[in-house]
Protein backbone atom coordinates (compact mmCIF):
# COMPACT_ATOMS: atom_id res chain seq x y z
CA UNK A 1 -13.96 -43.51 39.43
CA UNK A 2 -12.74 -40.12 37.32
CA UNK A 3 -12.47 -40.37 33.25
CA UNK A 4 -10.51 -37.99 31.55
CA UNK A 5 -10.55 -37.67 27.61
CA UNK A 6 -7.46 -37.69 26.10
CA UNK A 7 -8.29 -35.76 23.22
CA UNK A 8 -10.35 -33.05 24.72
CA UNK A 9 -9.82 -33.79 28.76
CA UNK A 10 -13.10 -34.05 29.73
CA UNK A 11 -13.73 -35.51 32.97
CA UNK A 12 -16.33 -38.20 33.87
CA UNK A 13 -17.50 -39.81 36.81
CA UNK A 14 -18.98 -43.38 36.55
CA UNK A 15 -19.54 -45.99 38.86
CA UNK A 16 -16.57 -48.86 38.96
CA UNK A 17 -18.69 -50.96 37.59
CA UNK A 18 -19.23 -49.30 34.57
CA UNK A 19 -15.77 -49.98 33.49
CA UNK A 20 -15.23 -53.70 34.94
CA UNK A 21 -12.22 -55.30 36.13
CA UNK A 22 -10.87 -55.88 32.06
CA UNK A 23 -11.19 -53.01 31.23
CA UNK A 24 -13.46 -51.86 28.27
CA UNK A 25 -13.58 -49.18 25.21
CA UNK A 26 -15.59 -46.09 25.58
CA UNK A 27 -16.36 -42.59 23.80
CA UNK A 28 -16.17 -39.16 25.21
CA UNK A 29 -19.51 -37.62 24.53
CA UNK A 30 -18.45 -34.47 24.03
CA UNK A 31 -15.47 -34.90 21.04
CA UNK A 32 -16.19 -38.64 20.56
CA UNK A 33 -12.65 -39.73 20.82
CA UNK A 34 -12.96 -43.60 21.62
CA UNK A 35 -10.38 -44.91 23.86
CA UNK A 36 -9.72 -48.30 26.29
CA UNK A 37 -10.08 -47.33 29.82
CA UNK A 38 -8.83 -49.70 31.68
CA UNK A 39 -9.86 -50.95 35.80
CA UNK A 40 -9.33 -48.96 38.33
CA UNK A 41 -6.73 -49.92 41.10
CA UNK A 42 -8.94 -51.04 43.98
CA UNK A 43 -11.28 -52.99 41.70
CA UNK A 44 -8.58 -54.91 39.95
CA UNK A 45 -6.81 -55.74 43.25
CA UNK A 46 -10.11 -57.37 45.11
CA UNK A 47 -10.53 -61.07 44.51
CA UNK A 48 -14.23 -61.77 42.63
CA UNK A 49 -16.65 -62.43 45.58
CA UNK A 50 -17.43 -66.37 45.48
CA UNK A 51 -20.65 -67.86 43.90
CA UNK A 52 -23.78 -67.71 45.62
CA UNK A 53 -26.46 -70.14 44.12
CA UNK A 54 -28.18 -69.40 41.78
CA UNK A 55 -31.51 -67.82 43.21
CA UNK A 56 -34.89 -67.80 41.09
CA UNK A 57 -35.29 -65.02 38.66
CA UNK A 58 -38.27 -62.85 39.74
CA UNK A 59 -41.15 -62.32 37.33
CA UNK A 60 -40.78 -58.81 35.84
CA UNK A 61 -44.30 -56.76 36.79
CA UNK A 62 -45.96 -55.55 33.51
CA UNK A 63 -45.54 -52.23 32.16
CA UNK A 64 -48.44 -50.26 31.60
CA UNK A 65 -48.89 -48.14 28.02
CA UNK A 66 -48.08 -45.05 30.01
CA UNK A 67 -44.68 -46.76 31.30
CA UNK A 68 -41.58 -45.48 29.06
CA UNK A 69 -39.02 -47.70 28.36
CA UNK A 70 -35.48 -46.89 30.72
CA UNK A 71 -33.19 -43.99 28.99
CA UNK A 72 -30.10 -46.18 27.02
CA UNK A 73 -26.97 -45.14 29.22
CA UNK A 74 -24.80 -42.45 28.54
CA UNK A 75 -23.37 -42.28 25.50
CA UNK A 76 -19.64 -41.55 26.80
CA UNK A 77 -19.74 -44.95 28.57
CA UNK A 78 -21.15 -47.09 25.06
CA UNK A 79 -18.88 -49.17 23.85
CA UNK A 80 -16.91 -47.67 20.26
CA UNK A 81 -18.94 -47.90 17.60
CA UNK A 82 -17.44 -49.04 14.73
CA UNK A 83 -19.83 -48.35 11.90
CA UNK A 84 -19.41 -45.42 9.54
CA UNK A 85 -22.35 -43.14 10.10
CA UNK A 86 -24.28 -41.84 6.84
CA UNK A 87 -23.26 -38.24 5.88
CA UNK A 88 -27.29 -36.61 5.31
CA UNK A 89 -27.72 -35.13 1.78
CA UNK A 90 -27.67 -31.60 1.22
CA UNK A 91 -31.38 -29.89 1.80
CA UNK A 92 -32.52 -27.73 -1.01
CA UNK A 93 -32.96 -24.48 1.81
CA UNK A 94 -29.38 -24.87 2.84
CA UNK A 95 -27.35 -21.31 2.18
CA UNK A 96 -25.11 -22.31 -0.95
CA UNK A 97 -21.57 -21.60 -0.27
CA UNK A 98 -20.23 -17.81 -0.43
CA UNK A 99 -18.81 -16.73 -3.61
CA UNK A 100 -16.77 -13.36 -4.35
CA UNK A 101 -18.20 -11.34 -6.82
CA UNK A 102 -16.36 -11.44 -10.63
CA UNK A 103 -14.44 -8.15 -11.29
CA UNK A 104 -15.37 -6.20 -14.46
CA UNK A 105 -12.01 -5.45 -16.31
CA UNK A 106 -13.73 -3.36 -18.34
CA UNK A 107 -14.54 -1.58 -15.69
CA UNK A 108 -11.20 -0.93 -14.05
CA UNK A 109 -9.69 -0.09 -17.76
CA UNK A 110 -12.15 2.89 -18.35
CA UNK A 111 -11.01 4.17 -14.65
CA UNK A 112 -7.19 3.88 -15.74
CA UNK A 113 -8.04 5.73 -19.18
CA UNK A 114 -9.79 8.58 -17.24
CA UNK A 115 -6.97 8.69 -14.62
CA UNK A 116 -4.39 9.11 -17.31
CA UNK A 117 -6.74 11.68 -19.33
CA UNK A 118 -6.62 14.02 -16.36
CA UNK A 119 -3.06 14.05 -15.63
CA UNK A 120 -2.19 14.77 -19.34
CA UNK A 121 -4.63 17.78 -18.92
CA UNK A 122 -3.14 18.66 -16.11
CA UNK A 123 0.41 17.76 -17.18
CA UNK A 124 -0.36 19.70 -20.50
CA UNK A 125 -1.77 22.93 -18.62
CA UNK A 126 1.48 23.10 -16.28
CA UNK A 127 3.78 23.05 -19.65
CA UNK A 128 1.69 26.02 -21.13
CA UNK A 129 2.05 28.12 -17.73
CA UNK A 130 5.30 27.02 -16.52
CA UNK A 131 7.01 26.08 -19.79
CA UNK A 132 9.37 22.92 -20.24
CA UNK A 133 11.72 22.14 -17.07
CA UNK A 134 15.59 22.61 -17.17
CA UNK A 135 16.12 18.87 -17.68
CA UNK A 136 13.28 18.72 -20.92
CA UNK A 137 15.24 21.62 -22.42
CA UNK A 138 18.61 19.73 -22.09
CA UNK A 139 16.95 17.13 -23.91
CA UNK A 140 16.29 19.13 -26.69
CA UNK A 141 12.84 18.59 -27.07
CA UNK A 142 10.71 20.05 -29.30
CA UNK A 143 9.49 23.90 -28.28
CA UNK A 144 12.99 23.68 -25.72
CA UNK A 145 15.33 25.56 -28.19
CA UNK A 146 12.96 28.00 -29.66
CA UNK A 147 14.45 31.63 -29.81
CA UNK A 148 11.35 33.29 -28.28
CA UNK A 149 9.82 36.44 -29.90
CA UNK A 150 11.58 38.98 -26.99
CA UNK A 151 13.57 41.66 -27.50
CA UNK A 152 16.29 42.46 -24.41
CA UNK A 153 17.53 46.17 -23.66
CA UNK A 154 20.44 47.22 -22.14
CA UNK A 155 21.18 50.56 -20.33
CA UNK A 156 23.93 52.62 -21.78
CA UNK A 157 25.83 52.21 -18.94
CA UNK A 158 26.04 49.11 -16.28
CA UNK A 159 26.79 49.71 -12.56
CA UNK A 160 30.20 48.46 -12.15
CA UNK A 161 32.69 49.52 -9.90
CA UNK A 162 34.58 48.60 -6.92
CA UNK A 163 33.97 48.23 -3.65
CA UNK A 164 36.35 49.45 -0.40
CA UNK A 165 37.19 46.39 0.22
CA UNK A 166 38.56 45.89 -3.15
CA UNK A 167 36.33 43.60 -4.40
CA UNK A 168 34.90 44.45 -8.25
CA UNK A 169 30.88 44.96 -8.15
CA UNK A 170 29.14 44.19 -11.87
CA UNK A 171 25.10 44.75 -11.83
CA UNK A 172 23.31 43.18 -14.91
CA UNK A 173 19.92 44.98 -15.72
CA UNK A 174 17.65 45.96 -18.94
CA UNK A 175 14.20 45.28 -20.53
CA UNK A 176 12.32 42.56 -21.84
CA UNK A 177 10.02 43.60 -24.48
CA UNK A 178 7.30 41.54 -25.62
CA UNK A 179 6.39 43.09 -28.96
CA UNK A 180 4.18 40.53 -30.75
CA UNK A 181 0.06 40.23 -29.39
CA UNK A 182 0.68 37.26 -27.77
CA UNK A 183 1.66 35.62 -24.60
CA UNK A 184 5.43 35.01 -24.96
CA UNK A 185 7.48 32.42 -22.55
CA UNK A 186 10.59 33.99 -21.00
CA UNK A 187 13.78 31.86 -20.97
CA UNK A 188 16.59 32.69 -18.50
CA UNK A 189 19.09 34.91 -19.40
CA UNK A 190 22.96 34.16 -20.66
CA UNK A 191 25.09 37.06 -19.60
CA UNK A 192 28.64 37.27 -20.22
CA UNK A 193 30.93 39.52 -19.69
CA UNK A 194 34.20 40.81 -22.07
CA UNK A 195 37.13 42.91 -21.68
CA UNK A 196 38.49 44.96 -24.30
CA UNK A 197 39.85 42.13 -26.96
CA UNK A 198 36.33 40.91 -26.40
CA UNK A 199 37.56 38.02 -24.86
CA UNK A 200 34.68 36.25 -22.40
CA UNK A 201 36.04 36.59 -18.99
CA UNK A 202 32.88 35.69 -17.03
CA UNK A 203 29.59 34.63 -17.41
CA UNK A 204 26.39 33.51 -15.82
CA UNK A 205 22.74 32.45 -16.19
CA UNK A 206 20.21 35.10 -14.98
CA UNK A 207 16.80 33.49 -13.61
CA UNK A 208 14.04 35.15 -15.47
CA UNK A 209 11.83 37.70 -13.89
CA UNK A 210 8.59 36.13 -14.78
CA UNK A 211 7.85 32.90 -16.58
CA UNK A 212 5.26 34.21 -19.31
CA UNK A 213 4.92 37.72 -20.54
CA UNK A 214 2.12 39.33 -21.76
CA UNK A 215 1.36 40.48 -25.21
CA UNK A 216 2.90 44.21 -25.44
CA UNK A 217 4.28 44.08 -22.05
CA UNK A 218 7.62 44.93 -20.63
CA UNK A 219 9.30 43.76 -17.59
CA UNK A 220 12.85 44.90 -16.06
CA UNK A 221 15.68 42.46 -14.74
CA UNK A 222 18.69 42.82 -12.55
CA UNK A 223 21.17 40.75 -10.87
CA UNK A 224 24.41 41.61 -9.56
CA UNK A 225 28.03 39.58 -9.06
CA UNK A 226 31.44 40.03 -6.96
CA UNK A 227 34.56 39.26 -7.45
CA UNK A 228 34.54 40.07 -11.14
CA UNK A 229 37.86 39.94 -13.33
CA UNK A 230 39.28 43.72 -13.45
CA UNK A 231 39.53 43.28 -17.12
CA UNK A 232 36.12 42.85 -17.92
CA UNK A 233 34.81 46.18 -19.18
CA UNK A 234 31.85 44.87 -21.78
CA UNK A 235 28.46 43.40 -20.60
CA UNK A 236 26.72 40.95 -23.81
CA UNK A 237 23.31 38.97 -23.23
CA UNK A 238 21.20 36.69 -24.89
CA UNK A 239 19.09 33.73 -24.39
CA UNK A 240 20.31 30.79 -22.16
CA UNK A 241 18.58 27.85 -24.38
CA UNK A 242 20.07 24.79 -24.52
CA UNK A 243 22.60 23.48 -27.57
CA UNK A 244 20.26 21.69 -30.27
């Protein structure tokens, strides 16, 4: 007959009577699940043969010292064994169980610190070439509302005039003089236009030409609008900082 483990399913093929017509418990060799198999079909249906006398038993031949003993049968086929089996002890060679190394903090802090040291360098070196953003001078942090050391110049005359189309043409243009011996930054330009009351009529914010200027240098601007009032006759700039 075919056993099948229930636990792991594998399949054994033993004699009928291995198993008996009761029935008896065995062990899968392989996962040692224990189970009761019990008789197969045919062997449980045939009647037990009747008794034949009892005949003589025959002498068993001696073994010889070279004779082993027979192999114990399979171990899937034992009966359960009950027993709990003794763990062994630990041997001194075995591999002692894997640990993950400590982390230093220490360590990791002194890579943060340096990490933040060069992006305030670099943060730092950007505000000296660049100067403060629009939204740190609106703030009014401290360098944001300094009146710079720069001197503006404005032509006589402005080009302003109108257009075939009708439309009224203003350009804005002058000088920005850095008088002092050293490196000035240049803030954008507030230029507003009057008319004859010296009313403001118009205005706007003229992006500077460069961001820093060098010591004793110069450096022209110029920006044009349409659609300008008709009354404005009168052309005023100064620095657009923000309100402190």
């Amino acid at each position: 007959m075919i056993l099948a483990c229930p636990s792991c399913h594998t399949r054994y093929v033993v004699p009928d009577t291995a198993i008996g017509p009761s029935g008896r418990t065995v062990r899968c060799a392989n996962c040692r699940h224990s189970w009761f198999q019990e008789p197969a079909l045919g062997a449980a249906a045939i009647p037990p043969a009747p008794l034949s006398p009892p005949t003589p038993p025959t002498p068993e031949p001696a073994r010889t010292a070279d004779e082993a003993p027979p192999p114990p049968p399979p171990e899937a086929f034992a009966a359960a064994d009950t027993a709990p089996r003794a763990v062994p002890a630990a041997s001194v060679d075995d591999p002692l169980p894997f640990r993950r190394p400590r982390r230093n903090p220490a360590k990791r802090w002194t890579m943060v610190a340096a990490a933040a040291a060069v992006l305030m360098v670099g943060a730092t070196g950007a505000l000296f070439y660049y100067g403060l953003p629009s939204w740190a001078q609106g703030l009014g942090l401290p360098g944001a509302t300094d009146e710079p050391d720069l001197v503006i110049e404005l032509p006589p005359n402005q080009d302003h005039r109108e257009l075939a189309d009708g439309t009224i043409y203003f350009a804005a243009s002058g000088v920005i003089i850095n008088p002092t011996d050293r490196e000035q930054r240049v803030p954008p330009i507030l230029a507003e236009l009057r008319d004859a009351q010296g009313t403001i009529v118009y205005s706007w914010t003229i992006k500077p030409p460069v961001r820093m200027l060098p010591p004793n240098e110069k450096v022209n601007f110029s920006e044009a609008k349409l659609d300008i009032p008709r009354r404005a006759t009168q052309l005023t700039v100064s620095w657009a900082l923000p309100k402190g």
